[in-house]
N, C-alpha and C. Protein backbone atom coordinates (compact mmCIF):
# COMPACT_ATOMS: atom_id res chain seq x y z
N UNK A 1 0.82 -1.18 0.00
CA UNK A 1 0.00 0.00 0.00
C UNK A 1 0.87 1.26 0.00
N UNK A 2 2.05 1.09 0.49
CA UNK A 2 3.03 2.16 1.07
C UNK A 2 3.50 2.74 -0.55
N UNK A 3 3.94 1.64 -1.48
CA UNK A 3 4.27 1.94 -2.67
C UNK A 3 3.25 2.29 -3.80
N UNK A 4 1.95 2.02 -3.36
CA UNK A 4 0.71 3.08 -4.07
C UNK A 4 1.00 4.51 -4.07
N UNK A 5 1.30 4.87 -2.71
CA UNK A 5 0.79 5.64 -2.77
C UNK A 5 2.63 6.72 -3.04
N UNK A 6 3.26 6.29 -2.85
CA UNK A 6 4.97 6.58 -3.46
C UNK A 6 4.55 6.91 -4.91
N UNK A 7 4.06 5.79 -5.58
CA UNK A 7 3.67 5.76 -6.58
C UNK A 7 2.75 7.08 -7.64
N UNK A 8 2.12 7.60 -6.74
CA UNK A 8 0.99 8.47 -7.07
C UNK A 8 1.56 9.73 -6.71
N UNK A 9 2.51 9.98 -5.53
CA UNK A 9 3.18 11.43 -5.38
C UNK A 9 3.82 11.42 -6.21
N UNK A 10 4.72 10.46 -6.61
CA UNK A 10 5.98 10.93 -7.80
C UNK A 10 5.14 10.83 -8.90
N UNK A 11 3.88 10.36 -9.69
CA UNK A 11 3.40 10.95 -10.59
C UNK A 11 3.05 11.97 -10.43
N UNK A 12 2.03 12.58 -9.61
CA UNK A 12 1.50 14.06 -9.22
C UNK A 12 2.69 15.22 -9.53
N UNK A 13 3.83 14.53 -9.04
CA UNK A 13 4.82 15.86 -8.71
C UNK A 13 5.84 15.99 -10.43
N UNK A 14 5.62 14.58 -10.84
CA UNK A 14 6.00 14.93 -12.28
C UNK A 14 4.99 16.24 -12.85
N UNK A 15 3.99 15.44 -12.51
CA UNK A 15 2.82 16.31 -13.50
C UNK A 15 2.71 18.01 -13.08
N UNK A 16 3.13 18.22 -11.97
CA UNK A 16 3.41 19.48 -11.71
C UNK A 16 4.59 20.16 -11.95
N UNK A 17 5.76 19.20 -12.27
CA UNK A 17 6.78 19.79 -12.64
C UNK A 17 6.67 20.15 -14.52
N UNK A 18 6.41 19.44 -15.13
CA UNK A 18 6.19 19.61 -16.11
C UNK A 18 5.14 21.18 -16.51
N UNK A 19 4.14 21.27 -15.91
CA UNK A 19 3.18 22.25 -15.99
C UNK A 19 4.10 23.46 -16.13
N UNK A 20 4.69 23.63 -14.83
CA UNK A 20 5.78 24.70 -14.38
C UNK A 20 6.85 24.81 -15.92
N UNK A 21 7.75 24.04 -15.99
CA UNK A 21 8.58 23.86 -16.71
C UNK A 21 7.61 24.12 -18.41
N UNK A 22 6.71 23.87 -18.63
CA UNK A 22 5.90 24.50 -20.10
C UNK A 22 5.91 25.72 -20.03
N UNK A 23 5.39 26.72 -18.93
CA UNK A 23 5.14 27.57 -19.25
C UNK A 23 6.46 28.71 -19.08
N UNK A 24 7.79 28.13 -18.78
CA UNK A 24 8.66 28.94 -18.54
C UNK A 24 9.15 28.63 -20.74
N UNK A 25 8.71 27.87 -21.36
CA UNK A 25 8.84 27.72 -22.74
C UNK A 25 9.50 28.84 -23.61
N UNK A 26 9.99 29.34 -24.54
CA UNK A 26 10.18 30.49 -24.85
C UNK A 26 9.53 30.28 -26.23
N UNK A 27 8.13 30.49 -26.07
CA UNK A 27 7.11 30.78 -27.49
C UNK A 27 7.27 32.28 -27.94
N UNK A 28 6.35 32.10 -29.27
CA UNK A 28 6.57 33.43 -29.60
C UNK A 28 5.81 34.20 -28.56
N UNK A 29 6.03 35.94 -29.13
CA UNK A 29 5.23 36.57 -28.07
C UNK A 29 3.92 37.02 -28.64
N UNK A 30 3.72 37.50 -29.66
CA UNK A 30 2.83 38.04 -30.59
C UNK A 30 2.43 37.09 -31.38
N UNK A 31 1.19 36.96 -32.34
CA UNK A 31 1.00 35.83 -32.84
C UNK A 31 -0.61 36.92 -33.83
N UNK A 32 -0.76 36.70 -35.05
CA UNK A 32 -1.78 37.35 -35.53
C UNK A 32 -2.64 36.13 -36.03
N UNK A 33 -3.64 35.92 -35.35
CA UNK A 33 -4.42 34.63 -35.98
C UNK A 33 -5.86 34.98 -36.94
N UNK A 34 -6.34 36.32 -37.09
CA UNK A 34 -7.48 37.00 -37.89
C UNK A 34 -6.08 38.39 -38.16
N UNK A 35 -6.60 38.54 -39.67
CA UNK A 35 -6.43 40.05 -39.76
C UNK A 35 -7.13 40.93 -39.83
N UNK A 36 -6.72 41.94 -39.94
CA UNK A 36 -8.03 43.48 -40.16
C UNK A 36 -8.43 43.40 -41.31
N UNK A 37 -9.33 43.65 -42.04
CA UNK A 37 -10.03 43.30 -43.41
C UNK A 37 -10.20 44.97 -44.33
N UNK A 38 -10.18 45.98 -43.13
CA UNK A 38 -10.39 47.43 -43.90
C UNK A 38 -9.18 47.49 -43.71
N UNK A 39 -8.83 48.99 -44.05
CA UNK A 39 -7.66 50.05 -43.78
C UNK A 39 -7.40 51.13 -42.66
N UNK A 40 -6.38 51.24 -42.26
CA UNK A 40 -6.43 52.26 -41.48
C UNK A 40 -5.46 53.45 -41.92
N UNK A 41 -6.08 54.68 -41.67
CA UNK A 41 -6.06 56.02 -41.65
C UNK A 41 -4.38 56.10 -41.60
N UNK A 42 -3.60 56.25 -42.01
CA UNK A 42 -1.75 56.52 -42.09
C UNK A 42 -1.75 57.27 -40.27
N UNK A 43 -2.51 58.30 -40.51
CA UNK A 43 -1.88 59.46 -39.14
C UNK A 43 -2.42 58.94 -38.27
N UNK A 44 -3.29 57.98 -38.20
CA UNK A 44 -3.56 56.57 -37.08
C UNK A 44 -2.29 55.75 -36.50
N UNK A 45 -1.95 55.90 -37.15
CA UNK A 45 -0.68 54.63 -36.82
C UNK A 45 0.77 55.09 -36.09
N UNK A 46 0.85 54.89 -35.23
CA UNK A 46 2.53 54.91 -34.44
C UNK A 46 2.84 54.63 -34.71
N UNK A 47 3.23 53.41 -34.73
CA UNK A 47 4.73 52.32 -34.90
C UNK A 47 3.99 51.04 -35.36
N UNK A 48 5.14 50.19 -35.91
CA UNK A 48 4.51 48.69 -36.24
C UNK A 48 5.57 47.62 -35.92
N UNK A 49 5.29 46.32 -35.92
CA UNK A 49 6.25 45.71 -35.54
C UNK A 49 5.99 43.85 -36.22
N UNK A 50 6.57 43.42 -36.41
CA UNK A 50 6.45 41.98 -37.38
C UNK A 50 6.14 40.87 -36.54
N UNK A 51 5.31 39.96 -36.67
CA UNK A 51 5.41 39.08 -35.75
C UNK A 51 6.45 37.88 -35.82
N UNK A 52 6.19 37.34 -34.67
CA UNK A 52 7.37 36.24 -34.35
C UNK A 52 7.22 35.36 -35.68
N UNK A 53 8.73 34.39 -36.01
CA UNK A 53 8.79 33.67 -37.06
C UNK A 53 7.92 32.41 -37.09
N UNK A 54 7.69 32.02 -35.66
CA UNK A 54 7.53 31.03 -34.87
C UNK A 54 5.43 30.62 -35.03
N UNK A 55 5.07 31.71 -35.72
CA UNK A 55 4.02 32.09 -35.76
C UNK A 55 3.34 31.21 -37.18
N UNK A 56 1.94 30.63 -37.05
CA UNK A 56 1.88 29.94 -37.75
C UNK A 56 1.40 31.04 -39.48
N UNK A 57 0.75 32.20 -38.97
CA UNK A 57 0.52 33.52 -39.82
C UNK A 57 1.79 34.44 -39.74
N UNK A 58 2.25 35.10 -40.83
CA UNK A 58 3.06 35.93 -40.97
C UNK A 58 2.62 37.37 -41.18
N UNK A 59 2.52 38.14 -39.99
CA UNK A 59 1.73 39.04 -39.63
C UNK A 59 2.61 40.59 -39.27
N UNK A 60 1.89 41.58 -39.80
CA UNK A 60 2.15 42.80 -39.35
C UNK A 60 1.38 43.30 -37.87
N UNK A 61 1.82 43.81 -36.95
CA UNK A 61 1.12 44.39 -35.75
C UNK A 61 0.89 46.04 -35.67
N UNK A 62 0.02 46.52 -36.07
CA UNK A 62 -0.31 48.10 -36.16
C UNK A 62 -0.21 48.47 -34.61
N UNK A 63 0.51 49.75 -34.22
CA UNK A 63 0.41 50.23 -33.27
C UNK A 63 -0.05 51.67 -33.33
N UNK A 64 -1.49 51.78 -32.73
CA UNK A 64 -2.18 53.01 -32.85
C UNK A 64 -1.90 54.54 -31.86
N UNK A 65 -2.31 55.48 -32.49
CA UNK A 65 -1.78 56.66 -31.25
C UNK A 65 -2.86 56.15 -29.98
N UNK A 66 -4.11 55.68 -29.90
CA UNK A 66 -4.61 55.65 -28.79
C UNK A 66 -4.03 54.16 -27.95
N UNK A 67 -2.84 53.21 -28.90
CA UNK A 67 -2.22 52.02 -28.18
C UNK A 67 -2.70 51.03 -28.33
N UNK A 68 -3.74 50.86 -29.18
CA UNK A 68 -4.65 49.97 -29.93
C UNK A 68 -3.29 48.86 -30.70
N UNK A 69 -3.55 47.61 -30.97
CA UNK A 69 -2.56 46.80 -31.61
C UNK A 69 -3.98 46.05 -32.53
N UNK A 70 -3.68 45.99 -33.91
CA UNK A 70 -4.14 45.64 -34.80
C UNK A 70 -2.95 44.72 -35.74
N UNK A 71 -3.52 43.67 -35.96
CA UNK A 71 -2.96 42.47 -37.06
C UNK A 71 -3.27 42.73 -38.47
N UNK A 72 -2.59 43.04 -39.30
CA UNK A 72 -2.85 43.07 -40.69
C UNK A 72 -1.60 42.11 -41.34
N UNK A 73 -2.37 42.03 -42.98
CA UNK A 73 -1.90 41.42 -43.37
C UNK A 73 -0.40 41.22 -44.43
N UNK A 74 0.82 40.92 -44.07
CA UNK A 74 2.22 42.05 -44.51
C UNK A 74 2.14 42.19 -46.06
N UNK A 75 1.36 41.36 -46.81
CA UNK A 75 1.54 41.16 -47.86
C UNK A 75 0.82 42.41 -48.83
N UNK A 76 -0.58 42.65 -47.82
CA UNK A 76 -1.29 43.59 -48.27
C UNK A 76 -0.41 45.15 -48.89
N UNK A 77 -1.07 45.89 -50.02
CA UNK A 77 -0.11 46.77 -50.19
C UNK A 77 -0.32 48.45 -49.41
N UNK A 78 -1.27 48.14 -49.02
CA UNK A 78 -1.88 49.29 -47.95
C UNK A 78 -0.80 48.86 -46.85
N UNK A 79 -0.37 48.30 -46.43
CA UNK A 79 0.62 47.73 -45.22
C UNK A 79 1.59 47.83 -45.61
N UNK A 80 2.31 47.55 -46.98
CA UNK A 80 3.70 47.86 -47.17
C UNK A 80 4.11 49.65 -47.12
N UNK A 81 3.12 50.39 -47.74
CA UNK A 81 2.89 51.67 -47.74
C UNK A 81 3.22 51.96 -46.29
N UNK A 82 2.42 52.01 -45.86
CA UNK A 82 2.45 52.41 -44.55
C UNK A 82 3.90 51.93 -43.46
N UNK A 83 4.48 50.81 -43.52
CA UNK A 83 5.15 50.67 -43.11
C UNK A 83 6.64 51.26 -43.44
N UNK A 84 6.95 51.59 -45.22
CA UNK A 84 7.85 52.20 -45.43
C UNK A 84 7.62 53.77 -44.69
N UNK A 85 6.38 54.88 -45.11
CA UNK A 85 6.19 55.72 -44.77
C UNK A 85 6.83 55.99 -42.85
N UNK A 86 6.16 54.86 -42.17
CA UNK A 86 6.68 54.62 -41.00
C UNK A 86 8.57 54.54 -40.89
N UNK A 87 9.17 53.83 -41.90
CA UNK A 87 10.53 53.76 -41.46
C UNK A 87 10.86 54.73 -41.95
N UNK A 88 10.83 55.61 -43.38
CA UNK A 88 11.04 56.62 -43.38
C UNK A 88 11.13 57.46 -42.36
N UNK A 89 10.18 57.99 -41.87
CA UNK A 89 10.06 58.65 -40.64
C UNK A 89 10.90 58.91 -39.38
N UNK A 90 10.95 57.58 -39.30
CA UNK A 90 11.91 57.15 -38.04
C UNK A 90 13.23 56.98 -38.40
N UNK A 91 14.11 56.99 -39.83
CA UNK A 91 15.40 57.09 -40.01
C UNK A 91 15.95 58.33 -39.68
């Protein structure tokens, strides 16, 4: 009986070590799984930033003056626009 129950802590404590140990993982951080379907306004937009590689969508992240984060799509050409206009800017 003694080794039942040996038995059942060292599974339990696997299963909690593991839990722990997933979430210390280093996934991506950002991830765009829908994109935006309209456009947004140029003098809307702050900054932008690409999502992780790791990501199963290859995604642009809009960053708005009110801090809003919007997913569009990089390929789109309303998004390439905007994003050069953006690095321009900032060189």
């Amino acid at each position: 009986m003694k080794t039942t129950h040996m038995l059942l802590l060292c599974i339990l404590g696997a299963a909690l070590v593991s839990t722990v140990v997933c979430q210390w993982g280093a996934g991506p951080k950002d991830c765009c799984f829908d994109f935006y379907k309209g456009k947004l306004r140029k003098d809307l937009i702050m900054s932008y930033y690409e999502t992780d590689n790791q990501c199963s969508k290859t995604g642009i992240v809009l960053v708005t003056v009110r801090s809003r984060r919007i997913c569009v799509n990089a390929a789109d050409p309303w998004v390439q626009s905007v994003k050069k206009m953006l690095d321009e800017k900032f060189m």
